[in-house]
C-alpha atoms as a PDB file:
ATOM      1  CA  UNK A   1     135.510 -10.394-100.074  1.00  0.00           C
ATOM      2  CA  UNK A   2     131.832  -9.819 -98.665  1.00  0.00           C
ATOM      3  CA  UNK A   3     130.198  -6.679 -98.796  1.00  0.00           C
ATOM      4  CA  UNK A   4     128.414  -5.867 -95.808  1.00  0.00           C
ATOM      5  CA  UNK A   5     124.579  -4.178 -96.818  1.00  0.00           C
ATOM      6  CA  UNK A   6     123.144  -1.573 -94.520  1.00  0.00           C
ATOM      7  CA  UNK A   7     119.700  -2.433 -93.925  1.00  0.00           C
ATOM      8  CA  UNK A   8     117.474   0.244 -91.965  1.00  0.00           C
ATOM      9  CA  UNK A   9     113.812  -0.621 -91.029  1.00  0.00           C
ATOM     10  CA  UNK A  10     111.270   2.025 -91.877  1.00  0.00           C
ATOM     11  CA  UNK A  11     108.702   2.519 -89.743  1.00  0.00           C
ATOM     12  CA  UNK A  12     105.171   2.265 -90.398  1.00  0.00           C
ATOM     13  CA  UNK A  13     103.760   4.938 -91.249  1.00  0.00           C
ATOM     14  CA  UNK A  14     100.764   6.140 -89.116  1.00  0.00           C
ATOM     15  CA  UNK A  15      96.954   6.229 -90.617  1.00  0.00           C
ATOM     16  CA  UNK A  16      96.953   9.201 -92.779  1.00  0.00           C
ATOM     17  CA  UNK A  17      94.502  11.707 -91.885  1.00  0.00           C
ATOM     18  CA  UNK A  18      92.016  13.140 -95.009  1.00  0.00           C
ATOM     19  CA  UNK A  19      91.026  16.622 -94.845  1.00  0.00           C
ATOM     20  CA  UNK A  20      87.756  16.043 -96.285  1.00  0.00           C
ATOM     21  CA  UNK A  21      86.574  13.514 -94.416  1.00  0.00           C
ATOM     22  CA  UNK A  22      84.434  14.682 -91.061  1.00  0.00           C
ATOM     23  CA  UNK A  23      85.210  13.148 -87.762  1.00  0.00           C
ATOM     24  CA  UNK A  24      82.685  10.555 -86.412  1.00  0.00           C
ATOM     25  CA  UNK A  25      83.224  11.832 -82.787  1.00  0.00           C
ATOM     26  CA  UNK A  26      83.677  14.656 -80.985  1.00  0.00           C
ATOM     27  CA  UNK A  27      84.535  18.364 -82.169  1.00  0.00           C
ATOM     28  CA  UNK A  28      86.797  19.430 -84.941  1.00  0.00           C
ATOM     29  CA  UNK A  29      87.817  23.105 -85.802  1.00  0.00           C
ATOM     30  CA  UNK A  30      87.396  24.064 -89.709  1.00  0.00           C
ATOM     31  CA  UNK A  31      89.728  26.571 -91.340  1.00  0.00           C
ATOM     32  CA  UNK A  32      88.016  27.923 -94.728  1.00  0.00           C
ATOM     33  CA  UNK A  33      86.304  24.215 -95.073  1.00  0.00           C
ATOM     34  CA  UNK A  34      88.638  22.144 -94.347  1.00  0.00           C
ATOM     35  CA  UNK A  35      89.091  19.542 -91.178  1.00  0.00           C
ATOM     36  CA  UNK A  36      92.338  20.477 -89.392  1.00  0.00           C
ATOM     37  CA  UNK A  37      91.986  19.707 -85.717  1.00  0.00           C
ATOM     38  CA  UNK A  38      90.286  17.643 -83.907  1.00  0.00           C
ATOM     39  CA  UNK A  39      89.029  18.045 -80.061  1.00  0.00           C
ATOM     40  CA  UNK A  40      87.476  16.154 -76.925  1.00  0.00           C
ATOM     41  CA  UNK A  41      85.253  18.688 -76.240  1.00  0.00           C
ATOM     42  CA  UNK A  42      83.543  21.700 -77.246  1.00  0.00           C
ATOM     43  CA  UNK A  43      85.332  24.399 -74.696  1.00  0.00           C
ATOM     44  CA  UNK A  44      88.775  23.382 -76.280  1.00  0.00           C
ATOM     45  CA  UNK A  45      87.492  23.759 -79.813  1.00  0.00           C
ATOM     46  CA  UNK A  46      85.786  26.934 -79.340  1.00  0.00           C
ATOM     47  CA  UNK A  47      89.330  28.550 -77.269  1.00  0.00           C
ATOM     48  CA  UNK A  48      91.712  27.221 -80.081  1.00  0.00           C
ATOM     49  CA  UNK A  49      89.170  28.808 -82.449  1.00  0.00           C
ATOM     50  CA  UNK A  50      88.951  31.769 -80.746  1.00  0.00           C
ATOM     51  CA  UNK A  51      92.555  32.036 -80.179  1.00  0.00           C
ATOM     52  CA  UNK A  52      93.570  31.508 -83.850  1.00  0.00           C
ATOM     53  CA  UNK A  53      90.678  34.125 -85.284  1.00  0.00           C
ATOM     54  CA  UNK A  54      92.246  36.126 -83.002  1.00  0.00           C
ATOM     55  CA  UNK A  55      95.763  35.862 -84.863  1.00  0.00           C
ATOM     56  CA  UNK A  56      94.288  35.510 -88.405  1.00  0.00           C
ATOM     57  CA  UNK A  57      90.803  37.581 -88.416  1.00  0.00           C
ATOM     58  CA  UNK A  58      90.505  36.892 -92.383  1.00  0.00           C
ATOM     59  CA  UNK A  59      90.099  33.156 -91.829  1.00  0.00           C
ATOM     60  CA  UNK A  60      86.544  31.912 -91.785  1.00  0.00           C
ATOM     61  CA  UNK A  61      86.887  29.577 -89.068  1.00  0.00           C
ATOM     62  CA  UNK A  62      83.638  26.885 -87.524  1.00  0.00           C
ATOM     63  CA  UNK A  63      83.842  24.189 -85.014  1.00  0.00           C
ATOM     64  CA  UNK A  64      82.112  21.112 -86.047  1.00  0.00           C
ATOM     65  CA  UNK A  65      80.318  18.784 -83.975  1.00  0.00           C
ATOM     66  CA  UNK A  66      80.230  15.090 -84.962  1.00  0.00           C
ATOM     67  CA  UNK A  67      77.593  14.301 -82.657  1.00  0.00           C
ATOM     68  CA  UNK A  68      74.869  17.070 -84.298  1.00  0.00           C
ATOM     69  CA  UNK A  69      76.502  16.964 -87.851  1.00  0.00           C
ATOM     70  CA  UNK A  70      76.520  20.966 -87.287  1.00  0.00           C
ATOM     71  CA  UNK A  71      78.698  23.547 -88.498  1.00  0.00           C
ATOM     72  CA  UNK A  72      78.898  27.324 -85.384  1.00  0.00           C
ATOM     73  CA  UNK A  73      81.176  30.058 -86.827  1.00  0.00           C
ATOM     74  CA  UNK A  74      83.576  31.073 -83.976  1.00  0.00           C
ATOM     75  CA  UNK A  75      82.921  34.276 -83.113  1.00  0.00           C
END
């Protein structure tokens, strides 16, 4: 008798983002040092920034900009 196999296809998985690593473009918003999001432009960094310093005042949180290599606390 034949066994039938169950074969499932993973799927790739999807380039893996490093914390550590700055983004080449645009703005990204830092949470104690490290990279977590990353935005078009600088109005939606700042308001996510502001929004989440807002929630969690003990965080140091900066927006980055790729374009200047600068670090702005969000105030």
């Amino acid at each position: 008798m034949n066994k039938t196999t169950l074969h499932l296809e993973r799927p790739q998985p999807s380039q893996v983002r490093r914390a550590d690593l700055a983004p080449a473009i645009g703005y990204a918003m830092l949470v104690d040092g490290r990279f977590k999001t990353e935005f078009l432009d600088q109005d939606a960094a700042t308001n996510a920034a502001l929004e989440l310093s807002a929630k969690y005042p003990k965080l140091k949180i900066e927006i980055y900009d790729a374009a200047s290599k600068s670090r702005t606390p969000a105030k």
